[in-house]
Protein backbone atom coordinates (compact mmCIF):
# COMPACT_ATOMS: atom_id res chain seq x y z
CA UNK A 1 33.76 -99.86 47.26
CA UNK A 2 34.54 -99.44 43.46
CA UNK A 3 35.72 -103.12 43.24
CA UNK A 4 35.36 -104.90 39.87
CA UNK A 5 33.36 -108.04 40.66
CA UNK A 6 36.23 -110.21 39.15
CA UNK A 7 40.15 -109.20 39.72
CA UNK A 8 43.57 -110.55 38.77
CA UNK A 9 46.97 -110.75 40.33
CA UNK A 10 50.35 -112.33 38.66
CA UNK A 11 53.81 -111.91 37.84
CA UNK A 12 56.72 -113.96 38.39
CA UNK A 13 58.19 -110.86 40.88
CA UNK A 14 57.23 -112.82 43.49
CA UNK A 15 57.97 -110.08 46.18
CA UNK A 16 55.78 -107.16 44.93
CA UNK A 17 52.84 -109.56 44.14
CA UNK A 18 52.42 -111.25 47.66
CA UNK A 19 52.90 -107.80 49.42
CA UNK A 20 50.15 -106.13 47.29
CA UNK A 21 48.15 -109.69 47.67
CA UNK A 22 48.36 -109.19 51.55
CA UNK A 23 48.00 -105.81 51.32
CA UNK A 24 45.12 -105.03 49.57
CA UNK A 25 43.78 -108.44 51.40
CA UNK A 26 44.04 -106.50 54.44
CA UNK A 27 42.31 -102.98 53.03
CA UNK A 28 39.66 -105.19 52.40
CA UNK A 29 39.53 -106.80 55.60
CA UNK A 30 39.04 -103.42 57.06
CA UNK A 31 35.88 -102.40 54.89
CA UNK A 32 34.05 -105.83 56.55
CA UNK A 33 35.00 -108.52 53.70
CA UNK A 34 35.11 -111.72 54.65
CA UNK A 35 37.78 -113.22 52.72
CA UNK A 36 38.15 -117.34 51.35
CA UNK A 37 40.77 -118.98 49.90
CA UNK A 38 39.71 -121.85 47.17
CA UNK A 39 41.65 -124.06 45.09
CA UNK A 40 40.34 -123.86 41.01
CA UNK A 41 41.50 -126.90 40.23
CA UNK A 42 38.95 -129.34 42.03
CA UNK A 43 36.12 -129.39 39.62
CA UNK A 44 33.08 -126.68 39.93
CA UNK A 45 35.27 -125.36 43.19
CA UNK A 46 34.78 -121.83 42.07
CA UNK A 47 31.25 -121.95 41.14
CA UNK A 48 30.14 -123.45 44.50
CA UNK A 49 31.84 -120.64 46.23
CA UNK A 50 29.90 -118.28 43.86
CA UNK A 51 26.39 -120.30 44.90
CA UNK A 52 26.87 -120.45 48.58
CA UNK A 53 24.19 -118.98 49.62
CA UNK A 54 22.88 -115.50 51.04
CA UNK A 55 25.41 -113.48 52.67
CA UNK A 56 24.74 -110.02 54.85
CA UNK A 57 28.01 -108.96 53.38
CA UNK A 58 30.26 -108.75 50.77
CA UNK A 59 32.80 -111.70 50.41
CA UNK A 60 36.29 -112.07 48.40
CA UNK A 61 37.04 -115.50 47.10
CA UNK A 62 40.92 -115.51 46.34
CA UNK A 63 41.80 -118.50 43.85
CA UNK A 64 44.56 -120.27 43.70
CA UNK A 65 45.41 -121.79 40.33
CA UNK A 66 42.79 -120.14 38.62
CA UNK A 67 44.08 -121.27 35.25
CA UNK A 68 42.65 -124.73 36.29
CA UNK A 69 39.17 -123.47 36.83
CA UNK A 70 36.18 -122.98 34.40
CA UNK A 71 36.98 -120.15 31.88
CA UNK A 72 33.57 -119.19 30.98
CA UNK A 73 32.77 -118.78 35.30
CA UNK A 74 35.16 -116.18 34.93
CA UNK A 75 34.02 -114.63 31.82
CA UNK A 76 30.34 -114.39 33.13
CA UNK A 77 31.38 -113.59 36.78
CA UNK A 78 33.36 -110.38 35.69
CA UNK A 79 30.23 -109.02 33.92
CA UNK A 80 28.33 -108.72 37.03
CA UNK A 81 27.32 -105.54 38.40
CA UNK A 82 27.20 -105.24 42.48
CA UNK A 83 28.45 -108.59 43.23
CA UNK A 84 27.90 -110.18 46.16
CA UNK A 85 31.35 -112.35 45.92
CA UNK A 86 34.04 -110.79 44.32
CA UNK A 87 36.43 -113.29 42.45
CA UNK A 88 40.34 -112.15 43.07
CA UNK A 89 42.57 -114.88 40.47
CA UNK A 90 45.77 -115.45 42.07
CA UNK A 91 48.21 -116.41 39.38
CA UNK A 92 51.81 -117.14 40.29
CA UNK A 93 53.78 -116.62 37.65
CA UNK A 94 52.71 -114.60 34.27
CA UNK A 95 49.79 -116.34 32.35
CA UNK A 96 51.04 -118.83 29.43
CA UNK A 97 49.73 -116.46 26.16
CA UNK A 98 49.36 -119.39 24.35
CA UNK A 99 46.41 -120.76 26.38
CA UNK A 100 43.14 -119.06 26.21
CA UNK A 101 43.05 -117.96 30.05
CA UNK A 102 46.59 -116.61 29.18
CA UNK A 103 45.20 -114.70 26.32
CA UNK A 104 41.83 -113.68 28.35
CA UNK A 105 44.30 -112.22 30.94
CA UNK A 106 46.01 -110.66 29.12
CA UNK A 107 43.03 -108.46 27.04
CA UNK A 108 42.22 -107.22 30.56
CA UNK A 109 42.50 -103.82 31.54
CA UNK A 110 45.05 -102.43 34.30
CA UNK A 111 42.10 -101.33 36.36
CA UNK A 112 41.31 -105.40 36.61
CA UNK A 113 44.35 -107.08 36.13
CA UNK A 114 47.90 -106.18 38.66
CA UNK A 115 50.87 -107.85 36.81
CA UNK A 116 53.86 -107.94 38.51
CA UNK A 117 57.06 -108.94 36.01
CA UNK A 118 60.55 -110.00 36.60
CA UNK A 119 62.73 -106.73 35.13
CA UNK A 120 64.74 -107.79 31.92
CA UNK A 121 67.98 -109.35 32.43
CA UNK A 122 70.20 -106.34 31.55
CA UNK A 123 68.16 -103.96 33.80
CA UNK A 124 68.43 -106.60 36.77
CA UNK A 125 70.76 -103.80 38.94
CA UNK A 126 69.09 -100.65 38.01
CA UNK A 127 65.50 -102.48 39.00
CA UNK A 128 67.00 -103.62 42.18
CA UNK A 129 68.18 -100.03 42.96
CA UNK A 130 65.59 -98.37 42.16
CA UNK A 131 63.61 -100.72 43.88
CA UNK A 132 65.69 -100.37 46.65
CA UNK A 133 65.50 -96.58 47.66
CA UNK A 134 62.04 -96.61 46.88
CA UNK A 135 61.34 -99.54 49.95
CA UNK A 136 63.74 -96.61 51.47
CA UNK A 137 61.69 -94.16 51.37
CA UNK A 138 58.33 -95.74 51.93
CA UNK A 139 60.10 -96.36 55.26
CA UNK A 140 60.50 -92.67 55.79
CA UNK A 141 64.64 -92.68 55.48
CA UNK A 142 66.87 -92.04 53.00
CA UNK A 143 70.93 -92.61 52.18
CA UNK A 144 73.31 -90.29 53.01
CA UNK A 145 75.34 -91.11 49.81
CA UNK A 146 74.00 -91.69 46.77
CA UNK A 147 76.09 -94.95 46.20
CA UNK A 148 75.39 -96.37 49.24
CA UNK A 149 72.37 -97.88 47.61
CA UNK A 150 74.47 -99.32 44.24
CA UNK A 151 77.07 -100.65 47.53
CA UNK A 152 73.96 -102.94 49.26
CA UNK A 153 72.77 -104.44 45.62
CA UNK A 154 76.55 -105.37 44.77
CA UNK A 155 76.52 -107.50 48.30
CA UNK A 156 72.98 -108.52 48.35
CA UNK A 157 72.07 -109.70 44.65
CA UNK A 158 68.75 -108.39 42.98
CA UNK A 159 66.01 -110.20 44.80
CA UNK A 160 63.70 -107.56 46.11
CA UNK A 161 62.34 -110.16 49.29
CA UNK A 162 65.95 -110.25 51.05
CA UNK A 163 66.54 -106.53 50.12
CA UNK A 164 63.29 -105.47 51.83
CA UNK A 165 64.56 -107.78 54.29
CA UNK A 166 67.87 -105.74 54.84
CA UNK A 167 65.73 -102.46 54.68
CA UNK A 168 63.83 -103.77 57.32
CA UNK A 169 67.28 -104.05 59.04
CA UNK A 170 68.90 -100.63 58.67
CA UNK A 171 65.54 -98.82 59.98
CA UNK A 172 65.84 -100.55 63.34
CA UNK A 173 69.21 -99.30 63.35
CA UNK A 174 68.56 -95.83 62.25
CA UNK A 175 65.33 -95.32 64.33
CA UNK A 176 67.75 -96.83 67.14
CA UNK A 177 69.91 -93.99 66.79
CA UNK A 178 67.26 -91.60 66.45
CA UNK A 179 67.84 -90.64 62.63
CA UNK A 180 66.88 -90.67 59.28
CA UNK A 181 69.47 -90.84 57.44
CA UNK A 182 71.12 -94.25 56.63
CA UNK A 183 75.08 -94.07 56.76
CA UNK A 184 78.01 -95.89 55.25
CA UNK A 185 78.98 -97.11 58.67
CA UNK A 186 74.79 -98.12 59.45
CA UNK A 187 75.42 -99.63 55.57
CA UNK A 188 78.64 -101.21 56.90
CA UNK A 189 77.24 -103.23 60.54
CA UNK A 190 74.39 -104.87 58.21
CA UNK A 191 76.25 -105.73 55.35
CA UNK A 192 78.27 -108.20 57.95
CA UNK A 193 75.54 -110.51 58.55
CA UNK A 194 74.13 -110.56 54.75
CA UNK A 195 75.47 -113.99 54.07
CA UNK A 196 71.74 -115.44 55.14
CA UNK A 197 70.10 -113.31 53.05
CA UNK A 198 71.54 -115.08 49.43
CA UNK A 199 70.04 -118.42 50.60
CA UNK A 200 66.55 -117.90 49.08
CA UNK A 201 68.44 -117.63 45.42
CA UNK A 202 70.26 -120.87 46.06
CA UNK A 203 67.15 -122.81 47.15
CA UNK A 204 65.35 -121.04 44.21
CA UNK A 205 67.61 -121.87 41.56
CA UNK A 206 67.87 -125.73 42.91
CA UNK A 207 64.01 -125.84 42.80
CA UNK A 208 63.99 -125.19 39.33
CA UNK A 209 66.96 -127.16 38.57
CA UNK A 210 68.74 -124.12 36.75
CA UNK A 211 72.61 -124.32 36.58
CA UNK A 212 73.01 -121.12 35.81
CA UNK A 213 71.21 -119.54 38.54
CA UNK A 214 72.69 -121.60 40.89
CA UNK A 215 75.74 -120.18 39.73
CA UNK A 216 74.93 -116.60 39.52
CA UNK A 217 73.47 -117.33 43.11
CA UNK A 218 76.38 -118.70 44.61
CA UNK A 219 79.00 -116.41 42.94
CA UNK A 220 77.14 -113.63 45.07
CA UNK A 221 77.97 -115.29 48.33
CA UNK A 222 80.90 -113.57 50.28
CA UNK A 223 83.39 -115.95 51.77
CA UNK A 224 85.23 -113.59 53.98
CA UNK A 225 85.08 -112.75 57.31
CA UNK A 226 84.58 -117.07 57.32
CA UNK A 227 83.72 -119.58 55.16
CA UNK A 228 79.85 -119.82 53.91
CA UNK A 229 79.83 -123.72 53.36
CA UNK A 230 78.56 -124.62 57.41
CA UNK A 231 75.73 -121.58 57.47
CA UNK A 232 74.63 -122.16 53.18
CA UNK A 233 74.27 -126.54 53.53
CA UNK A 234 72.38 -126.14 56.88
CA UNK A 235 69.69 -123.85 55.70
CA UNK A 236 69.62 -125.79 52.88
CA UNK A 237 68.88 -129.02 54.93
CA UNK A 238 65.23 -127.91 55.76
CA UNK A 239 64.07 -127.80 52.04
CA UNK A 240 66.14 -130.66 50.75
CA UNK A 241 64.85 -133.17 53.58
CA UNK A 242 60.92 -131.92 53.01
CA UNK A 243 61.77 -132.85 49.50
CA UNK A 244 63.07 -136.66 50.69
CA UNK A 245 59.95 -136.81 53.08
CA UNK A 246 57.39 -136.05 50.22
CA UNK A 247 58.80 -139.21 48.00
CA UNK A 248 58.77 -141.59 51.08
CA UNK A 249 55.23 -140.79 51.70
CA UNK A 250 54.14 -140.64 48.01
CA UNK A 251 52.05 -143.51 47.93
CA UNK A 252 49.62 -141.50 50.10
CA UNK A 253 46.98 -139.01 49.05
CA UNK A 254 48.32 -135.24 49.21
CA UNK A 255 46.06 -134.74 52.32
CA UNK A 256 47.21 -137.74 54.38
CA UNK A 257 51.19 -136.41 53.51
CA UNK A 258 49.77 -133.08 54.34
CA UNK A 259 48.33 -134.23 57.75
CA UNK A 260 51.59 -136.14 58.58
CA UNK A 261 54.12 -133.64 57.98
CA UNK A 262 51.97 -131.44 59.44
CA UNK A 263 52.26 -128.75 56.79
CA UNK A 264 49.27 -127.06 54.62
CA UNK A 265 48.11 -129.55 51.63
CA UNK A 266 48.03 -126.76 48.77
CA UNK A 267 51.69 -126.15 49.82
CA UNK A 268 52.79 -129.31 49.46
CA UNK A 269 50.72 -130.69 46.63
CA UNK A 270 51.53 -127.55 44.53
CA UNK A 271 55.10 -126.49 45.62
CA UNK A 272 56.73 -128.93 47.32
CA UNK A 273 55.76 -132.25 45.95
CA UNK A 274 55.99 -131.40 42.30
CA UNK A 275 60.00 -129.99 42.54
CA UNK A 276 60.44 -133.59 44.52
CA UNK A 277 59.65 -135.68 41.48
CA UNK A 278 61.64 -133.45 39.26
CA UNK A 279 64.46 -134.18 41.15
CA UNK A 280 63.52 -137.78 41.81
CA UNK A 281 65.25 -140.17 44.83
CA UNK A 282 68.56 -140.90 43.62
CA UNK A 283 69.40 -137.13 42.91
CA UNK A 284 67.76 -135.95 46.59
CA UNK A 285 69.94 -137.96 48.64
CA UNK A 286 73.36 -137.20 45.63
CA UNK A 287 72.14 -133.59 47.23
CA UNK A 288 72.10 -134.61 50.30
CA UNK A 289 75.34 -136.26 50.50
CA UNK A 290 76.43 -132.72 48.96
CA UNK A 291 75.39 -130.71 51.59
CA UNK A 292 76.63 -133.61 54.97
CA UNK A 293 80.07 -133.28 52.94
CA UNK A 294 80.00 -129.52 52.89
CA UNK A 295 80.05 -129.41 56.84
CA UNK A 296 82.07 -132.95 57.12
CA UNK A 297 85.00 -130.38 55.05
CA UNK A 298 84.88 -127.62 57.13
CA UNK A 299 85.06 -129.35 60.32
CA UNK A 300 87.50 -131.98 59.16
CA UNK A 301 89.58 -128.40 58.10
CA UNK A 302 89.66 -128.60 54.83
CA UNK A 303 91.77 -126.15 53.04
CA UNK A 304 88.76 -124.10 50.93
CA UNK A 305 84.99 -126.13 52.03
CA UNK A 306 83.38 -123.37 49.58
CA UNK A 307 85.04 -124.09 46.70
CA UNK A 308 84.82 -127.84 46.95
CA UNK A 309 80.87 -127.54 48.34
CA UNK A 310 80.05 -125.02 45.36
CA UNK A 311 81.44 -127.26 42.55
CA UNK A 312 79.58 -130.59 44.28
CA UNK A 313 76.53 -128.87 44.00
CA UNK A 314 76.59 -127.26 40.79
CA UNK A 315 77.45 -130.84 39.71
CA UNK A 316 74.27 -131.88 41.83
CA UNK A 317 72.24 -129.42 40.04
């Protein structure tokens, strides 16, 4: 197949990298390799999937959290010629240079290692545009107006996920109507239910605790036809109250909180459970309190719920 016997995948542009992940997960698939997920921080977890044995045919092993695993494993493994298990490093995020997997990663060629890097800050709108009629044409449309593309940015924010999302969107429509060409009045009917799509940003920047983000975020929200505060707090609800469940059940091992919640154990050991103790008890239910008065305003008719729900949680934050 032409496959290096040892691959890498990162970059904090968290869009591109899972769709090539799945993607090229999939081509792979399709040539008859079977394909494992491992975790590399459990101790010799990569090198027993390397020793397991005789296979008839070719295997990926995709490893998550590679930077935990044995450095040398992965030195040797990508020497191999023919390999019977190829080893695919999954690294969210861009590799810390100052470690020595960051700097092994980085002396690798292109032809082993897809990076996938947030755009600078000043080229934010210009990346999300270009990005934008790109995922346009890959789709087989284009805009009828140059600017129409610049218009859906303005509204939707830069984060390539919800404006692949909204792409997604605008081809039903067009292929509904039987054309190729998307319109300022096509442009127009989606941009009215685009509210939904800026509550990844929000949950993102609470995750990491960032101020500014959540600012940025919510500052891209439009408040007209009707208020944002009811549909933002109760998407919001889901993540906050996974984040309360985690610290009740913290005295138990990852897999027992896994098994209860019912929700995948890497997920929630990695992602979920380390954001909860950043943000600690007393500051998840402050946050929570946030988002019950958010829809307690609205309902009660207060005179501007967004402005009042925006400043209690930036003050959350």
């Amino acid at each position: 197949m032409g496959v290096p016997a040892l691959l890498v995948v990162s970059g904090k542009e968290g869009f591109l990298r899972r769709r090539f992940l799945a993607e090229f997960l999939e081509e792979r698939r399709s040539d008859g390799v079977s394909i494992e997920i491992i975790d590399g921080e459990p101790p010799r977890s990569v090198e027993q999937a390397l020793d397991g044995g005789m296979f008839f045919s070719q295997r990926m092993a995709v490893v998550e959290n590679p930077e935990k695993g044995n450095l040398d494993t992965y030195k040797a493994h990508a020497e191999v010629k023919d390999p019977q298990t190829i080893l695919l490093l999954h690294v969210e995020g861009q590799p810390d240079g100052r470690t020595k997997f960051g700097k092994w990663v980085k002396s690798l060629s292109k032809k082993v290692h897809q990076n996938f890097p947030l755009p600078d800050k000043f080229k934010e709108e210009e990346a999300a545009i270009t990005f934008l009629e790109e995922e346009v044409r890959r789709c087989g449309k284009s805009f009828g107006h140059p600017e129409l593309s610049r218009a859906l940015v303005s509204r939707c924010g830069y984060d390539f996920g919800f404006l692949a999302l909204e792409v997604k969107k605008m081809v039903a429509i067009v292929d509904h109507h039987g054309t190729n060409i998307i319109t300022s009045e096509i442009l127009k009917g989606v941009l009215g239910s685009l509210t939904q799509s800026h509550v990844g940003p929000v949950i993102d920047a609470l995750t990491k605790r960032d101020k500014a983000k959540l600012m940025k975020a919510l500052s891209l929200i439009p408040t007209k036809p009707r208020d944002p505060s009811m549909l933002i707090s109760g998407a919001l609800q889901k993540t906050v109250l996974r984040w309360f469940q985690v610290l009740n059940l913290d005295a138990l091992p990852t897999q027992e909180m896994a098994r209860i919640l019912k929700a995948n154990h890497w997920f929630i050991k990695n992602k979920v459970l380390p954001v909860a103790k950043h943000w600690g008890m007393r500051d998840i239910l402050r946050l929570i309190e946030v988002l019950a008065n958010a829809e307690r305003s609205v309902l009660s008719g207060h005179i501007n719920p967004w402005r009042g729900f925006c400043a209690n949680l930036i003050l959350a934050c």
